[in-house]
PDB file of N, CA and C in Angstrom:
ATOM      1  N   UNK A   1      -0.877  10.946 -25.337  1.00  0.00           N
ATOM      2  CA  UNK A   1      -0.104  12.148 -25.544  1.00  0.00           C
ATOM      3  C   UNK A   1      -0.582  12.800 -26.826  1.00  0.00           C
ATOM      4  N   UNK A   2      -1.227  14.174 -26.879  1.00  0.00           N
ATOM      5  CA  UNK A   2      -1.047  14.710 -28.146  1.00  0.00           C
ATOM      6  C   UNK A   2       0.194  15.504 -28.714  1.00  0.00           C
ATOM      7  N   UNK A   3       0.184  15.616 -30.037  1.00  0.00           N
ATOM      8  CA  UNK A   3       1.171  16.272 -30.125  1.00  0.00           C
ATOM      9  C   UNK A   3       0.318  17.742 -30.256  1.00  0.00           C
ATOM     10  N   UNK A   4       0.647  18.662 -30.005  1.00  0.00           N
ATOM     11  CA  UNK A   4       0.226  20.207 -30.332  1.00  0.00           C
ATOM     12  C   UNK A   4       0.365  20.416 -31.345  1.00  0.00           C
ATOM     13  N   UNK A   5       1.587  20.498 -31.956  1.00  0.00           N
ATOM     14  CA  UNK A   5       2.060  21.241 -33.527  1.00  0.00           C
ATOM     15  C   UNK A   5       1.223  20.393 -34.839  1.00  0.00           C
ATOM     16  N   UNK A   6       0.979  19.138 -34.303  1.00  0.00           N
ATOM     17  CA  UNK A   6      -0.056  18.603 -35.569  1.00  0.00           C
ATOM     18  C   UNK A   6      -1.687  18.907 -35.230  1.00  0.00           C
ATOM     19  N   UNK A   7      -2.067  18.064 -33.857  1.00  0.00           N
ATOM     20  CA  UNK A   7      -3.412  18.463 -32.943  1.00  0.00           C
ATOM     21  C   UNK A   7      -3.972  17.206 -33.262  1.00  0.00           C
ATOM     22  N   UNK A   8      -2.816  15.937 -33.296  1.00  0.00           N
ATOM     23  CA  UNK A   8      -3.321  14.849 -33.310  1.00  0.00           C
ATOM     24  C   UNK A   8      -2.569  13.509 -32.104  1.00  0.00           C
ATOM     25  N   UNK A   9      -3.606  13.212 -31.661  1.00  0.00           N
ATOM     26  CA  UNK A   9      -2.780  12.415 -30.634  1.00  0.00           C
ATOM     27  C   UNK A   9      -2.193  11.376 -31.222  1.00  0.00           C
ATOM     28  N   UNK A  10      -0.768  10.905 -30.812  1.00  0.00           N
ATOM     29  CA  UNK A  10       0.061  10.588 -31.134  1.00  0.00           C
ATOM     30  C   UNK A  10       0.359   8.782 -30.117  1.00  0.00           C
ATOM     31  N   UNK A  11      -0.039   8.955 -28.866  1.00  0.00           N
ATOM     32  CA  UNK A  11       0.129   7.684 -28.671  1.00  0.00           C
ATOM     33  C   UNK A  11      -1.026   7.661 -27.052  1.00  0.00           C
ATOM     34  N   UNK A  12      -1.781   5.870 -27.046  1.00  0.00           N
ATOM     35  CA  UNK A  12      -2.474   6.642 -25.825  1.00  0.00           C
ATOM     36  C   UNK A  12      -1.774   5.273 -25.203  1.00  0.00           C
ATOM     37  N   UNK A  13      -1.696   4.817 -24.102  1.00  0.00           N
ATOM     38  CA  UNK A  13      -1.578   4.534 -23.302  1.00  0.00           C
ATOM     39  C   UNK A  13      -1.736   4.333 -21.930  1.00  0.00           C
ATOM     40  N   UNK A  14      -2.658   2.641 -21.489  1.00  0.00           N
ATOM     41  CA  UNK A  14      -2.949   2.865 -19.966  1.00  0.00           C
ATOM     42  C   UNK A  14      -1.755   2.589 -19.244  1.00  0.00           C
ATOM     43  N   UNK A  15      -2.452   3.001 -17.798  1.00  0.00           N
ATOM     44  CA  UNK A  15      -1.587   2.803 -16.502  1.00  0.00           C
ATOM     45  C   UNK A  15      -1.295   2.062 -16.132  1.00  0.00           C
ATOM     46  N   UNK A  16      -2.518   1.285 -15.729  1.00  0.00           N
ATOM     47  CA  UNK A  16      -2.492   0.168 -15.112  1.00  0.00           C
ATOM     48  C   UNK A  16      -3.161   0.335 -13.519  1.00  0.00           C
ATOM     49  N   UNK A  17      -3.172   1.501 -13.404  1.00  0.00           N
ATOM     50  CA  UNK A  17      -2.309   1.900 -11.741  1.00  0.00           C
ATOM     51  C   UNK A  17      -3.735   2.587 -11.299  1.00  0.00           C
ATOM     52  N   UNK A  18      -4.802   2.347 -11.371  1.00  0.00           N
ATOM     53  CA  UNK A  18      -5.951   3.277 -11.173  1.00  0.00           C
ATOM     54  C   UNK A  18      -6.189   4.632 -11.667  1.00  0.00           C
ATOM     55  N   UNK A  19      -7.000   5.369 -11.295  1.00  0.00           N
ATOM     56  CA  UNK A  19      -7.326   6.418 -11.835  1.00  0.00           C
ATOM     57  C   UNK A  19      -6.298   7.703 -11.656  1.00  0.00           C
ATOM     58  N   UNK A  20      -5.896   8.223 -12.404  1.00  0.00           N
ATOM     59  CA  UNK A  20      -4.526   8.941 -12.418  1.00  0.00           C
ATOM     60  C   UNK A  20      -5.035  10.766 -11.798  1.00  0.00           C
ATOM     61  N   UNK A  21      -4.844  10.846 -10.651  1.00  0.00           N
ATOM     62  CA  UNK A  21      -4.734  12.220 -10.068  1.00  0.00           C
ATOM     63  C   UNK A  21      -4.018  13.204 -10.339  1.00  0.00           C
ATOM     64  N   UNK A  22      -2.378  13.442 -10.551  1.00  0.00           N
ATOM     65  CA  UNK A  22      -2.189  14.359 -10.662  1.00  0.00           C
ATOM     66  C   UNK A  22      -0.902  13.516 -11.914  1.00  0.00           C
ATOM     67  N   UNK A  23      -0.788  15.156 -12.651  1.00  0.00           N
ATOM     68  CA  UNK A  23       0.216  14.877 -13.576  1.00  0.00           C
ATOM     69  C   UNK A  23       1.499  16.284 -13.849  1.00  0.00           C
ATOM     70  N   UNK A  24       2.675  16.328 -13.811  1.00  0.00           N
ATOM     71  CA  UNK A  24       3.277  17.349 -14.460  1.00  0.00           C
ATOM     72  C   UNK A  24       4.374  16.802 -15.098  1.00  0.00           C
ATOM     73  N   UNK A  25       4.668  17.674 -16.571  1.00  0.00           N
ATOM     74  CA  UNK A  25       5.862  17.719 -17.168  1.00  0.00           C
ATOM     75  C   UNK A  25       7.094  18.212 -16.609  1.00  0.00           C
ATOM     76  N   UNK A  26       8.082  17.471 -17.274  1.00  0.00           N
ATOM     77  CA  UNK A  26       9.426  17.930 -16.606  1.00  0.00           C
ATOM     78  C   UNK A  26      10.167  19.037 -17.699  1.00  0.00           C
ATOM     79  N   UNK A  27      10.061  19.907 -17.433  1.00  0.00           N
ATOM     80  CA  UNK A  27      10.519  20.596 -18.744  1.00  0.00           C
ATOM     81  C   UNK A  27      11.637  21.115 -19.665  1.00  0.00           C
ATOM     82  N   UNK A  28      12.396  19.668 -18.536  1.00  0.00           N
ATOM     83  CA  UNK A  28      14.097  20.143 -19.243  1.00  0.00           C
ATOM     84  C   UNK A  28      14.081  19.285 -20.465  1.00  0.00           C
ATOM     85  N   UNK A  29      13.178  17.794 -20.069  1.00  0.00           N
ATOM     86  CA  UNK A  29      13.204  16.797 -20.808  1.00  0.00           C
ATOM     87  C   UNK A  29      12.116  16.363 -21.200  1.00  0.00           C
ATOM     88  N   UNK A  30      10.883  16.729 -21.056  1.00  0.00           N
ATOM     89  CA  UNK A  30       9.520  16.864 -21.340  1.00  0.00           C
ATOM     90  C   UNK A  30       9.061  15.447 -20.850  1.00  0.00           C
ATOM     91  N   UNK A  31       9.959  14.578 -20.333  1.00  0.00           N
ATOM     92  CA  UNK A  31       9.393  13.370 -19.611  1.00  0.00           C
ATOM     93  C   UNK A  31       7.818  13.852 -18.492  1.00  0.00           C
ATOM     94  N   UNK A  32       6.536  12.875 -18.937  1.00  0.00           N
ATOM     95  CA  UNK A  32       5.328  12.887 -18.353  1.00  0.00           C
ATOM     96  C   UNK A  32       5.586  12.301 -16.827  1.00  0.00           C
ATOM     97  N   UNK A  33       5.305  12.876 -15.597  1.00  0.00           N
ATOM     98  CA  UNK A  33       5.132  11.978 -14.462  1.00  0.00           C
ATOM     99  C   UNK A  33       3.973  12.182 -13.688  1.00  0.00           C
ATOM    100  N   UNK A  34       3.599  11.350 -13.616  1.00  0.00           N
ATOM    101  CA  UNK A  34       2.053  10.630 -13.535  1.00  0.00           C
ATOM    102  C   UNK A  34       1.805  10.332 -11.977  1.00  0.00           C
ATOM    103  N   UNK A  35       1.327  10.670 -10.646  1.00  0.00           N
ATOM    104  CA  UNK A  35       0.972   9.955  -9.646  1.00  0.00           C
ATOM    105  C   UNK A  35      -0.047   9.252  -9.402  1.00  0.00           C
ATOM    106  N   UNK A  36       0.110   8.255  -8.884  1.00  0.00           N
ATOM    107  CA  UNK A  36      -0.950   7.309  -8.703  1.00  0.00           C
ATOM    108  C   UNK A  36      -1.498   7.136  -7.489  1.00  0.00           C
ATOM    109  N   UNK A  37      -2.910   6.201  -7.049  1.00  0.00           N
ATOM    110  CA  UNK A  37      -3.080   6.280  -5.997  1.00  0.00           C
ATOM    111  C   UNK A  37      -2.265   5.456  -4.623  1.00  0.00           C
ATOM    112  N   UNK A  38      -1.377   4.771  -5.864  1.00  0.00           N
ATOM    113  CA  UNK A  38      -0.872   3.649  -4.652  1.00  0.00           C
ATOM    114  C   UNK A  38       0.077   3.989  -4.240  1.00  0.00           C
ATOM    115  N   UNK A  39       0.887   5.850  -4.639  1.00  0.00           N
ATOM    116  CA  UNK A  39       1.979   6.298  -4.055  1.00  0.00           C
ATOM    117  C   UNK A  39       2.806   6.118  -4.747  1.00  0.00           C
ATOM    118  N   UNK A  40       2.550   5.301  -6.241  1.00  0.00           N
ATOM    119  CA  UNK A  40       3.927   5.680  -7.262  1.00  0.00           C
ATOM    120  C   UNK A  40       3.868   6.902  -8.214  1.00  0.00           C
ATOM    121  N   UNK A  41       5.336   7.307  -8.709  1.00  0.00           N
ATOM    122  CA  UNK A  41       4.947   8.123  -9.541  1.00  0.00           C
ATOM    123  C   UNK A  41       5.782   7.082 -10.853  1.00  0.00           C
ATOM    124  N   UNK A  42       5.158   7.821 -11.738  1.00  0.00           N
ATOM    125  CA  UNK A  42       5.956   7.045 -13.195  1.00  0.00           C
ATOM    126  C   UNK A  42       5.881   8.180 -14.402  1.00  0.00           C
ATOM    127  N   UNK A  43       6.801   7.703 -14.653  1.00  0.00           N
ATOM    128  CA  UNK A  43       7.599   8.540 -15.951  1.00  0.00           C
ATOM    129  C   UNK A  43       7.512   7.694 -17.400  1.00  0.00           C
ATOM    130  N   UNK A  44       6.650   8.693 -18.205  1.00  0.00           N
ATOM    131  CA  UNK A  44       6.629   8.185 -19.328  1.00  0.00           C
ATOM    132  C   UNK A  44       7.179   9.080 -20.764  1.00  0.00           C
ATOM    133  N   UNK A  45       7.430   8.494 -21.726  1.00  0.00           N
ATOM    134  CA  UNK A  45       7.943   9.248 -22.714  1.00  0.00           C
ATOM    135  C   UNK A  45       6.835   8.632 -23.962  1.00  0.00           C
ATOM    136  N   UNK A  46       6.882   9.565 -25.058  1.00  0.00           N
ATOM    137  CA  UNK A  46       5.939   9.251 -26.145  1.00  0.00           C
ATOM    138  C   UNK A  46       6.286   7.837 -26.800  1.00  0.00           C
ATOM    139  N   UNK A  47       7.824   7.747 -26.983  1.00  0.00           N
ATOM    140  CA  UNK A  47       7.919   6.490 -27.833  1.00  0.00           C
ATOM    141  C   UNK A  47       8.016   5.247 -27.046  1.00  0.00           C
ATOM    142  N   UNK A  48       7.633   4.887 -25.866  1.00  0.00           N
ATOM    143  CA  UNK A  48       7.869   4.107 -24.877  1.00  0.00           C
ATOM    144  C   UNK A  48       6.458   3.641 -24.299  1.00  0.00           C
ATOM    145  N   UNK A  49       6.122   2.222 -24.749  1.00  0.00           N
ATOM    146  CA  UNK A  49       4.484   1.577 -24.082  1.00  0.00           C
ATOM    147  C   UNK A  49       4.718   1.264 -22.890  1.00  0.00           C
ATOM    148  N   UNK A  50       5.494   1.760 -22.229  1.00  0.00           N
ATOM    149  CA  UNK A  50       5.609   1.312 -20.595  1.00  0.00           C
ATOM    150  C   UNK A  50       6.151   2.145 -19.947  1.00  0.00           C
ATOM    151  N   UNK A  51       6.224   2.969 -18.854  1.00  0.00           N
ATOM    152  CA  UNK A  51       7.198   4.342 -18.155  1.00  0.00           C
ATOM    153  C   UNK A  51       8.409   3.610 -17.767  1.00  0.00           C
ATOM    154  N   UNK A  52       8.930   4.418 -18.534  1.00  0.00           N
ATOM    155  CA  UNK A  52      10.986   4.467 -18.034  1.00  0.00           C
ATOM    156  C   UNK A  52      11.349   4.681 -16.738  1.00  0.00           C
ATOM    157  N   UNK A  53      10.243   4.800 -16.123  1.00  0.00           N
ATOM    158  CA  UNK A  53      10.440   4.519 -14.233  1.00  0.00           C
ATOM    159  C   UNK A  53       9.037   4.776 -13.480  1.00  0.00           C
ATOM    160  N   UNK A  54       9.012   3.855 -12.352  1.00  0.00           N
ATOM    161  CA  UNK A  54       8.374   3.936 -11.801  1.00  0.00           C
ATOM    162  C   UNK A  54       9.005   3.525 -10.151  1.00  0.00           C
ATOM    163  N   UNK A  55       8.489   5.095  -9.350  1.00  0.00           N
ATOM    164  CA  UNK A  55       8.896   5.054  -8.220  1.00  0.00           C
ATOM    165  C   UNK A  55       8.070   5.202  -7.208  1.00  0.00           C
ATOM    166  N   UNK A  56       8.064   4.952  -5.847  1.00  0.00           N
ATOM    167  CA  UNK A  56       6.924   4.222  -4.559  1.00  0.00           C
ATOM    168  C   UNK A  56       7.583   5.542  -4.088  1.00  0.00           C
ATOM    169  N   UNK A  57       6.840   6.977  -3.660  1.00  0.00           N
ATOM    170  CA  UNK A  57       6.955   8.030  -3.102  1.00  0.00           C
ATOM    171  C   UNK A  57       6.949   7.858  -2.222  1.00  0.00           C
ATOM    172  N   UNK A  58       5.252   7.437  -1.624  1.00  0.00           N
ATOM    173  CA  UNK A  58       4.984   7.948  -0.648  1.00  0.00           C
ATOM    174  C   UNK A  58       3.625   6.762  -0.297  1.00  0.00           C
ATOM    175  N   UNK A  59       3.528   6.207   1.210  1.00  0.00           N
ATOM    176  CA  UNK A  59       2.553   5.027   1.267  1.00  0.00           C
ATOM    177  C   UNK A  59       1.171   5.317   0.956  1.00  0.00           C
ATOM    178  N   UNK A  60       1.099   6.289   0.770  1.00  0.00           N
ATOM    179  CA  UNK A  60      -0.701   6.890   0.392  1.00  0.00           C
ATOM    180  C   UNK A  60      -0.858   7.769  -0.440  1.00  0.00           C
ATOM    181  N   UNK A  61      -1.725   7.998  -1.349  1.00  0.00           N
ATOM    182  CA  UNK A  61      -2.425   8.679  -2.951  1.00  0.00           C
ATOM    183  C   UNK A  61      -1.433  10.026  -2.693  1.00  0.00           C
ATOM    184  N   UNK A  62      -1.204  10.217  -3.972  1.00  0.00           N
ATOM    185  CA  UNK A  62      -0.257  11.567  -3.974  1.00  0.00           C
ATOM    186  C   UNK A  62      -1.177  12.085  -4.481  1.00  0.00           C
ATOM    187  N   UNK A  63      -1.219  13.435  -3.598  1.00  0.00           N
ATOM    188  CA  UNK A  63      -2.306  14.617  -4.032  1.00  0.00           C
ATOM    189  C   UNK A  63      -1.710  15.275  -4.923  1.00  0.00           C
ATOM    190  N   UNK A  64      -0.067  15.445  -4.941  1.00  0.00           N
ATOM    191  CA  UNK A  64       0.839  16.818  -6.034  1.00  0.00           C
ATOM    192  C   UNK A  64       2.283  16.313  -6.237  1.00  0.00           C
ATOM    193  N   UNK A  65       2.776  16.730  -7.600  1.00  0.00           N
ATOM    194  CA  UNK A  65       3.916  16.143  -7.387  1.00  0.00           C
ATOM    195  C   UNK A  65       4.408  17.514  -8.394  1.00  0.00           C
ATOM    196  N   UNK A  66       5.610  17.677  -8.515  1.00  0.00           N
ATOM    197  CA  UNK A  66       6.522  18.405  -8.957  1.00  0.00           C
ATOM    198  C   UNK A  66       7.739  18.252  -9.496  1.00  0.00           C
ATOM    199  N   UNK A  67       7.750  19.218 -10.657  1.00  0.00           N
ATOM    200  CA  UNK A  67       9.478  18.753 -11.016  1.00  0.00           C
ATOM    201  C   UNK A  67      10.420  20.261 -11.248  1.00  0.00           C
ATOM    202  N   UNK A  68      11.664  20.725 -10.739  1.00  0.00           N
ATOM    203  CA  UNK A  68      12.943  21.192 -10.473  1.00  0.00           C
ATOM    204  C   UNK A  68      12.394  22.086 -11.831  1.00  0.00           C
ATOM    205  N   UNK A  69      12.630  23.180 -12.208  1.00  0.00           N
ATOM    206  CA  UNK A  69      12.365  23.899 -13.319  1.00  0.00           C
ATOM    207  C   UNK A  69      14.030  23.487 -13.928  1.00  0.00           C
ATOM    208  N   UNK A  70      15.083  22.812 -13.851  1.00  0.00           N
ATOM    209  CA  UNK A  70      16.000  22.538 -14.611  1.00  0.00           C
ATOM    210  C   UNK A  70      15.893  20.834 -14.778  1.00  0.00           C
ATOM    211  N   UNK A  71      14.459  20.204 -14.199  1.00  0.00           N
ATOM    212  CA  UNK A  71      14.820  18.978 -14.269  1.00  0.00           C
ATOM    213  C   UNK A  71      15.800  17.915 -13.452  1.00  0.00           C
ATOM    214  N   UNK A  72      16.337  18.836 -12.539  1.00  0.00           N
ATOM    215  CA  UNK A  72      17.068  18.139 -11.599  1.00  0.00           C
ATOM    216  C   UNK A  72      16.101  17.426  -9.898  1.00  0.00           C
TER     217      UNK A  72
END
């Protein structure tokens, strides 16, 4: 994760989960969610070395994922 307002990255962190395809912010809560190829998505936050969830979408590689413009 970088931070912008300094322009220094701030924490890196692997997956685990193979090579990471698609990614969007949630922007009520700026939580990262990450899809993977094995059909999970996971949610990560900056101060956290592990995602605060990880969920089994869908049985095959998520091409896109999306989040609610209120975060819901």
């Amino acid at each position: 994760m970088l931070d912008v307002t300094l322009g220094k990255e701030i924490i890196r962190t692997p997956t685990h989960k193979g090579r990471l395809d698609v990614m969007c912010q949630n922007p009520y809560n700026a939580v990262l969610c990450c899809g993977h190829p094995n059909g999970t998505v996971s949610m990560w936050t900056p101060n956290a070395p592990e995602p605060v969830a990880s969920i089994l979408c869908h049985p095959h590689p998520l091409r896109a994922i999306d989040v609610d413009y209120t975060g819901k």
